[in-house]
Structure formats: C-alpha cells, structure tokens
C-alpha atoms as a PDB file:
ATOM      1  CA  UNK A   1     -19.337   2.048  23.075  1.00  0.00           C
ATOM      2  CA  UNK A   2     -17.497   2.697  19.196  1.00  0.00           C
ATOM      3  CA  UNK A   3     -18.578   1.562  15.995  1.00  0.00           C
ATOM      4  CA  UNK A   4     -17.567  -1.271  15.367  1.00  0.00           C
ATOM      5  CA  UNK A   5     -15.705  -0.088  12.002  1.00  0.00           C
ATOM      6  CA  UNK A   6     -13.546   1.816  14.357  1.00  0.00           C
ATOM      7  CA  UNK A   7     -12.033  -1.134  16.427  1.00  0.00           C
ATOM      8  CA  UNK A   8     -11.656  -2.983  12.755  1.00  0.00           C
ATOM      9  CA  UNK A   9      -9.691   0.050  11.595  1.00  0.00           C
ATOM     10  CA  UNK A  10      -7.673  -0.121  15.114  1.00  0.00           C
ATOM     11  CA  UNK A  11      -6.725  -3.465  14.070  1.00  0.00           C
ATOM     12  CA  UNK A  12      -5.664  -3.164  10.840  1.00  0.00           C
ATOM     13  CA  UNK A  13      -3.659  -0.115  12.202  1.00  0.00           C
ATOM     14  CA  UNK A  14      -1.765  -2.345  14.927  1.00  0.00           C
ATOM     15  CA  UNK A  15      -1.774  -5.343  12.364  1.00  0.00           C
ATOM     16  CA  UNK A  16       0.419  -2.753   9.950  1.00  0.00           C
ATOM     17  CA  UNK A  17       2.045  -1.272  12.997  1.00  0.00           C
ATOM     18  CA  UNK A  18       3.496  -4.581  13.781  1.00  0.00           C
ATOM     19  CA  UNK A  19       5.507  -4.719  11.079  1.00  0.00           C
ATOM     20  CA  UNK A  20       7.211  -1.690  11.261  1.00  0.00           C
ATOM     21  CA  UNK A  21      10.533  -1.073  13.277  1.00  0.00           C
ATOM     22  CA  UNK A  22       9.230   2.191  15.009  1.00  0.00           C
ATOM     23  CA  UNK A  23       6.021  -0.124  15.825  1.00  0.00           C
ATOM     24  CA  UNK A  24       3.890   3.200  14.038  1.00  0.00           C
ATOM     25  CA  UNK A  25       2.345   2.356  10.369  1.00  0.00           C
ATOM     26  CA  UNK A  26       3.904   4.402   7.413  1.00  0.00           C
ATOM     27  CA  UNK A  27       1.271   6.448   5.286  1.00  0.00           C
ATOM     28  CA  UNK A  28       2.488   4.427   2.592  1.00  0.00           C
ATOM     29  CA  UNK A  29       1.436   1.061   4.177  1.00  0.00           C
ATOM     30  CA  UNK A  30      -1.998   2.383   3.728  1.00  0.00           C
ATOM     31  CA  UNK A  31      -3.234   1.187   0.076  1.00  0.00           C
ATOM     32  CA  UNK A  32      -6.084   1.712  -1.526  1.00  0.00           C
ATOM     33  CA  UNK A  33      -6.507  -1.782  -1.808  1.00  0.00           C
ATOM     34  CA  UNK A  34      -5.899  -2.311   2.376  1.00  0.00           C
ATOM     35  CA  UNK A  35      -8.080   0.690   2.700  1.00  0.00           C
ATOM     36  CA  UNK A  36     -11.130  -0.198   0.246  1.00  0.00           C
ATOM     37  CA  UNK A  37     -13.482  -0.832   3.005  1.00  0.00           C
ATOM     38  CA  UNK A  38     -12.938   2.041   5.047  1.00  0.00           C
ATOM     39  CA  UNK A  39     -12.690   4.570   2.328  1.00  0.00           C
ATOM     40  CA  UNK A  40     -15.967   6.440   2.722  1.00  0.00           C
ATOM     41  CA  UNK A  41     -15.173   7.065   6.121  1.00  0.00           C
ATOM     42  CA  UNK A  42     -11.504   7.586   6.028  1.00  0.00           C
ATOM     43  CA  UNK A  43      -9.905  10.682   6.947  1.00  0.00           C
ATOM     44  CA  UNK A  44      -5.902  11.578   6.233  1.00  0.00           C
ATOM     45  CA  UNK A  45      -4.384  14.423   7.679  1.00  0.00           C
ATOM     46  CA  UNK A  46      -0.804  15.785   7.901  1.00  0.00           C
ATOM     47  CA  UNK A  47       1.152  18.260  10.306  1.00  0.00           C
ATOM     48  CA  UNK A  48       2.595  21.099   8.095  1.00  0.00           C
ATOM     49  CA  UNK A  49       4.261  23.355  10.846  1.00  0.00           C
ATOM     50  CA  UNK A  50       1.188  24.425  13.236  1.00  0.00           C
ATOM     51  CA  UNK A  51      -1.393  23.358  10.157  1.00  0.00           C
ATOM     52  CA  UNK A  52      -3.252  19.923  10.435  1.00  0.00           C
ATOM     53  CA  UNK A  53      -3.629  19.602   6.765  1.00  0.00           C
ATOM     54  CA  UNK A  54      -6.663  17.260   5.399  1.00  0.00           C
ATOM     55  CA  UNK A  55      -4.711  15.573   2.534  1.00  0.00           C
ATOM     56  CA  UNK A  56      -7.876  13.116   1.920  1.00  0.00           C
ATOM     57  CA  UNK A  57     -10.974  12.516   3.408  1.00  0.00           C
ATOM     58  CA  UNK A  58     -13.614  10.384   2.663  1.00  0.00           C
ATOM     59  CA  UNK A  59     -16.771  11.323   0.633  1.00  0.00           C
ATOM     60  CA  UNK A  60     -19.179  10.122   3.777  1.00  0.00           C
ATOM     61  CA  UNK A  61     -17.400  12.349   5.602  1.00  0.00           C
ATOM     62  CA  UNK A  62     -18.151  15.133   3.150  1.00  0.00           C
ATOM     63  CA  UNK A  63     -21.689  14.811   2.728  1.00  0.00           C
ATOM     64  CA  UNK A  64     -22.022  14.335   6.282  1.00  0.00           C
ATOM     65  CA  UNK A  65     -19.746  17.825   6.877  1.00  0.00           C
ATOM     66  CA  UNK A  66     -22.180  19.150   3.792  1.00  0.00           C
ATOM     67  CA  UNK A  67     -18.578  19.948   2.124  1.00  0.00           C
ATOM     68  CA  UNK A  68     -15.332  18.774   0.635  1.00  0.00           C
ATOM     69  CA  UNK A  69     -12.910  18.346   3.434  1.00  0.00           C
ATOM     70  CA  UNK A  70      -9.674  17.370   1.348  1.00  0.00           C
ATOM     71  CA  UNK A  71      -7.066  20.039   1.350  1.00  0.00           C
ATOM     72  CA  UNK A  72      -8.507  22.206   4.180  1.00  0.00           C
ATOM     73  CA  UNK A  73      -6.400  23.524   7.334  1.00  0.00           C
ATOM     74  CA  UNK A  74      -8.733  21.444  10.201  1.00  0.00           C
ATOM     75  CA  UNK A  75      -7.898  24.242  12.314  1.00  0.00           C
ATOM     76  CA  UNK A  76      -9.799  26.830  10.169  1.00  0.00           C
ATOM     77  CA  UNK A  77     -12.851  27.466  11.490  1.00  0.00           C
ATOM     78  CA  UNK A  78     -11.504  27.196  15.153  1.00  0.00           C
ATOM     79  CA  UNK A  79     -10.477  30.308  17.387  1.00  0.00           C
ATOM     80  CA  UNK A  80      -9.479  30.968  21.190  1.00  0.00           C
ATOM     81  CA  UNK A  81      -9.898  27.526  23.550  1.00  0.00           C
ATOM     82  CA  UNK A  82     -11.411  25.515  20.805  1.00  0.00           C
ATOM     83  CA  UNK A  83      -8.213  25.990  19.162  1.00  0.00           C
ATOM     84  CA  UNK A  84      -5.549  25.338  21.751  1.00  0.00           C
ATOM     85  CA  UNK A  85      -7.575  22.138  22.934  1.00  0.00           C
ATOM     86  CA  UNK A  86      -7.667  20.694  19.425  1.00  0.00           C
ATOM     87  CA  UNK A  87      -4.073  21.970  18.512  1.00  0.00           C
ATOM     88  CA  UNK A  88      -3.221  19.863  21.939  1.00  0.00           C
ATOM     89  CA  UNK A  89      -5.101  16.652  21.537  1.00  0.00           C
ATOM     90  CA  UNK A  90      -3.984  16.214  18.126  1.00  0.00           C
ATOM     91  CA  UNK A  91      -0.263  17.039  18.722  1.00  0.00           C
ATOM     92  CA  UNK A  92      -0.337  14.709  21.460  1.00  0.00           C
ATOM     93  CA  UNK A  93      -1.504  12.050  18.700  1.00  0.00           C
ATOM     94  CA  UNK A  94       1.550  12.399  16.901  1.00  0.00           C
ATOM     95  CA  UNK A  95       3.822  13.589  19.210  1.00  0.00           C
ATOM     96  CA  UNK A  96       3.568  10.498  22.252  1.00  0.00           C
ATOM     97  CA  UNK A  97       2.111   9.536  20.090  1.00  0.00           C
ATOM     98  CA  UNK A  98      -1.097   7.635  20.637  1.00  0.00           C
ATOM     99  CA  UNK A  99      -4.662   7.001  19.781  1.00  0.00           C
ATOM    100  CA  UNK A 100      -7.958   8.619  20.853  1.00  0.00           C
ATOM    101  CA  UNK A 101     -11.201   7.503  20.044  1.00  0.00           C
ATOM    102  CA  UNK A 102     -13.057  10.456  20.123  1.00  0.00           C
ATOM    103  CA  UNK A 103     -17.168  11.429  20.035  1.00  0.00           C
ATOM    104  CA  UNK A 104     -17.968  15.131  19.678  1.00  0.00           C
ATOM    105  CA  UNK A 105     -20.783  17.472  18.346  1.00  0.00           C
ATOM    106  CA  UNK A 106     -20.611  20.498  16.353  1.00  0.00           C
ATOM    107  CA  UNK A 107     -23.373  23.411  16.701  1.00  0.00           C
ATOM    108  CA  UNK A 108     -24.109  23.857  12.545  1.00  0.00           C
ATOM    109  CA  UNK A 109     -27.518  25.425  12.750  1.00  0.00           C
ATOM    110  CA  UNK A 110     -29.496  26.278  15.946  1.00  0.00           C
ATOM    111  CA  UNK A 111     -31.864  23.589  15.497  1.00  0.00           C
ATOM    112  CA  UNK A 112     -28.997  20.484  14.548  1.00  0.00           C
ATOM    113  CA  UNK A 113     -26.317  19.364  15.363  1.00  0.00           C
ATOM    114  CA  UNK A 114     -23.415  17.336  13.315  1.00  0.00           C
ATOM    115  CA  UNK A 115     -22.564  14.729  16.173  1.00  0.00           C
ATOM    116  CA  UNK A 116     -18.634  12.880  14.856  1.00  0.00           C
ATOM    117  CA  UNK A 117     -17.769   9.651  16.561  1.00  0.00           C
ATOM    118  CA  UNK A 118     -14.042   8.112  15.141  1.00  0.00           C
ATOM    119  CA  UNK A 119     -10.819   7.333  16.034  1.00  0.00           C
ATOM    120  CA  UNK A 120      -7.426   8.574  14.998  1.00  0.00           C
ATOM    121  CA  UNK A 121      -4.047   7.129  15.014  1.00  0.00           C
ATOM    122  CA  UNK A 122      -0.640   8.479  14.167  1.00  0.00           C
ATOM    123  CA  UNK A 123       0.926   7.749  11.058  1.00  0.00           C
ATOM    124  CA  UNK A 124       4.661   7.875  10.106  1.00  0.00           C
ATOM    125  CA  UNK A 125       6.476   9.306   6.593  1.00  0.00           C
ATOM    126  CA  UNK A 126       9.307   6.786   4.994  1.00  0.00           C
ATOM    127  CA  UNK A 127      12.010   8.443   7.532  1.00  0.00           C
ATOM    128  CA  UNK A 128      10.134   7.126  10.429  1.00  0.00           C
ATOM    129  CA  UNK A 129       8.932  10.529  11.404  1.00  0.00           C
ATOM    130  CA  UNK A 130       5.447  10.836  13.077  1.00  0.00           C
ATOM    131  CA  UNK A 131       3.820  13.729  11.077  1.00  0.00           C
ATOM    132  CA  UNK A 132       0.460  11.975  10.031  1.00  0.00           C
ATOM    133  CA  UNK A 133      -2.980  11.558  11.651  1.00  0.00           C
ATOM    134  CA  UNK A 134      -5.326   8.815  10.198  1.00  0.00           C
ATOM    135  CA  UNK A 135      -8.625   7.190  11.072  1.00  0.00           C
ATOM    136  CA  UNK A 136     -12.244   6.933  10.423  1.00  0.00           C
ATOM    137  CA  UNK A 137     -14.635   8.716  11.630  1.00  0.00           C
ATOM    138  CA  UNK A 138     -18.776   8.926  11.311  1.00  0.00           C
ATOM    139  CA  UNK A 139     -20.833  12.071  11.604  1.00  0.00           C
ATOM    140  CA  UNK A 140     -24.502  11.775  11.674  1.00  0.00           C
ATOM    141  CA  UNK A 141     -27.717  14.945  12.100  1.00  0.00           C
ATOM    142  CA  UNK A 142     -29.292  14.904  15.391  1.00  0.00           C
ATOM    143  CA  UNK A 143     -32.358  17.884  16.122  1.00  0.00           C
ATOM    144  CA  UNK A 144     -31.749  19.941  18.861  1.00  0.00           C
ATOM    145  CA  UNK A 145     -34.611  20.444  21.587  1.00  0.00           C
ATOM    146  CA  UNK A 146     -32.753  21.435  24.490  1.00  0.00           C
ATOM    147  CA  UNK A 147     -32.846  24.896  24.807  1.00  0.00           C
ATOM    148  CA  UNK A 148     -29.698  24.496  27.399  1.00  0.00           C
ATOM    149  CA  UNK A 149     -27.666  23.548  24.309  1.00  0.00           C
ATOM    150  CA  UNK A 150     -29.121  26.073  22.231  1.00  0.00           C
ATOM    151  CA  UNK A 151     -25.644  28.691  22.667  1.00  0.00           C
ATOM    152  CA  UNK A 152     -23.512  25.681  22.087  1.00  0.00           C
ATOM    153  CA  UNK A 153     -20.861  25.768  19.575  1.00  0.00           C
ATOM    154  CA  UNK A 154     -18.871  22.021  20.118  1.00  0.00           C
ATOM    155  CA  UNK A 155     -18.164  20.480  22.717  1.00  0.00           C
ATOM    156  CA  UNK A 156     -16.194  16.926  23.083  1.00  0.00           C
ATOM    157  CA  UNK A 157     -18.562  14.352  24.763  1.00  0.00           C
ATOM    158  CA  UNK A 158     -16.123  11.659  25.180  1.00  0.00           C
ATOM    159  CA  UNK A 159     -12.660  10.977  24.724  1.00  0.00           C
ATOM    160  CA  UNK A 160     -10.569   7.599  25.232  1.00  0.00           C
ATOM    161  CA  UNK A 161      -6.944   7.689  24.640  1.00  0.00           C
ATOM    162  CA  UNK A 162      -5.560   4.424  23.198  1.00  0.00           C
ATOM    163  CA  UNK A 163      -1.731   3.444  24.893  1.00  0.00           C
ATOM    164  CA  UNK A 164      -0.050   2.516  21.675  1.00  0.00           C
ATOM    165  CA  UNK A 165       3.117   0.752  23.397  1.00  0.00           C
ATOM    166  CA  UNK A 166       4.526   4.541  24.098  1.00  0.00           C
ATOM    167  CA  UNK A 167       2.754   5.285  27.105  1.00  0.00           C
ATOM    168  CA  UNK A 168      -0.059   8.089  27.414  1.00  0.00           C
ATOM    169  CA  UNK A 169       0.522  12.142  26.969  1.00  0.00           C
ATOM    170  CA  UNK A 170       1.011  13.441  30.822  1.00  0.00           C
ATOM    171  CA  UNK A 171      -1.513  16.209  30.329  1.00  0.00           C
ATOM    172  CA  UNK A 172      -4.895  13.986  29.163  1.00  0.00           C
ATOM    173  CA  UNK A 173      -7.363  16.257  27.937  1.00  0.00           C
ATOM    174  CA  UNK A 174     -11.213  15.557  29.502  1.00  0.00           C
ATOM    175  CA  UNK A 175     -14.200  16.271  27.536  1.00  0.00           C
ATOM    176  CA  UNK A 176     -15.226  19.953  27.465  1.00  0.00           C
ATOM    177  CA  UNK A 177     -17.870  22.596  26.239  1.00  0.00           C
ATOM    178  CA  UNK A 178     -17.266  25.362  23.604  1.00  0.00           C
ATOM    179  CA  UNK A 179     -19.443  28.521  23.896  1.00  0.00           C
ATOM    180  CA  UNK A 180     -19.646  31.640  21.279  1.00  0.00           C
ATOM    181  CA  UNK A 181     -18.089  34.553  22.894  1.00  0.00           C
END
C-alpha cells in the first residue's frame, strides 16, 4: 500500500524512539549521517505558534513541488476548509501525538496533477516537548483526463493514522475533497 522507503523511515523512527524516555525521537537524534538515505525525500517541519514552518526539505521534494520548500509557512497557500483540516491533522501529529501515512493530490495545472504519498511522525526538541513534524514523502506528475476532477483543487485520497504507544486523536479525520470557491 506505502513505499516501501516509508515503512524503513517508520522504523528507524521507532528504532530512535526507543531510546528516548518520552518514547518520541528528538530532532537532534536525526543526523545527517542516520538520515543519508532518506535525504532527498526528507521533509522537517516545526510548529511556531499556528505556523508549520518547513525548516528543511529535501531537494526531490523540491523539484517534484517545482520549488524550494525550506523555510516556507506549509499553511501558505491554504484558505477556508483546506486550512482547518490540515491545521487539524497535523496538530493532532504532534499534539497525541501520532503518525499518519498520508496519500493526497494537489490540482497544479488543469491538465496535472502533483499526487504526494509519505508519512509523518512527531518529533521532540531537547526539553522533551513535541513541536516537530518529520517524514518522507514522494510526489510524482500524473495527467488529468477526467473532466469530473477538472474543478479540483486537493483532495486527501487516503489517510492511515499510525498508534504510536499514545493512543489515536478522538476526532480521526477521513479523506476529503477540496473545491475552488
């Protein structure tokens, strides 16, 4: 059902996370040298009050956004629902927190669509506290010949959360549709 890269990252994540009192990684157990093989495809982001700050992100993730990622509010190009259901699943990442292995599709141009398969996992600062969102994550071009998808702006075509040891968020979000108003 996932890449493959995505249950390796998993593992590494709960191999790290097992070593850690609060049984949640710290951004600094993440090396480059642990990370080496995941880099293109890695994605770092951090909560900075209601901002989901991109502090790095991969350059295969770039080119397959067609732009630099790093530094960018993740929130930025969202409005309305699209915003409150992404400001909800990933608070409930950090906040349960938990996992969600996520596949989704973004509306770029009429004709294509960027479609984003990856999985995220919380990551905590050197105090313990749960403020970080990491993963990988692969985005790939489809065509678009369905003229039923033609108004579509994202939508989230399947979502798994992931039961870290702290139980799941009460309100699980399903996959949804995101239309242009």
């Amino acid at each position: 059902m996932f890449d493959s890269e995505n249950l390796e990252f998993w593992a590494l994540w709960t191999d790290l996370a097992s070593k850690r009192p609060n049984a949640i990684p710290y951004k600094s157990d993440f090396s480059m040298k642990i990370l080496k093989r995941f880099l293109p495809n890695y994605f770092l982001a951090e909560w900075v009050d209601d901002h989901l700050i991109n502090r790095l992100v991969g350059s295969a993730l770039d080119t397959g956004f067609g732009e630099a990622h790093t530094g960018k509010n993740f929130f930025a190009d969202y409005t309305g629902a699209e915003l409150e259901y992404f400001t909800a699943l990933w608070r409930s990442v950090t906040h349960k927190p938990c996992g969600v292995m996520i596949k989704r599709t973004i509306a770029s141009q009429p004709e294509w669509r960027l479609q984003i398969e990856g999985i995220d996992l919380p990551l905590a600062d050197e105090d313990g506290d749960v403020k970080y969102i990491c993963g990988v994550g692969k985005v790939k071009k489809t065509f678009n010949h369905d003229t039923d998808q033609q108004n579509l702006q994202s939508s989230i075509d399947l979502i798994e959360y992931l039961d870290l040891g702290f139980g799941l968020p009460t309100k699980l979000l399903s996959p949804t549709r995101f239309y242009p108003i």
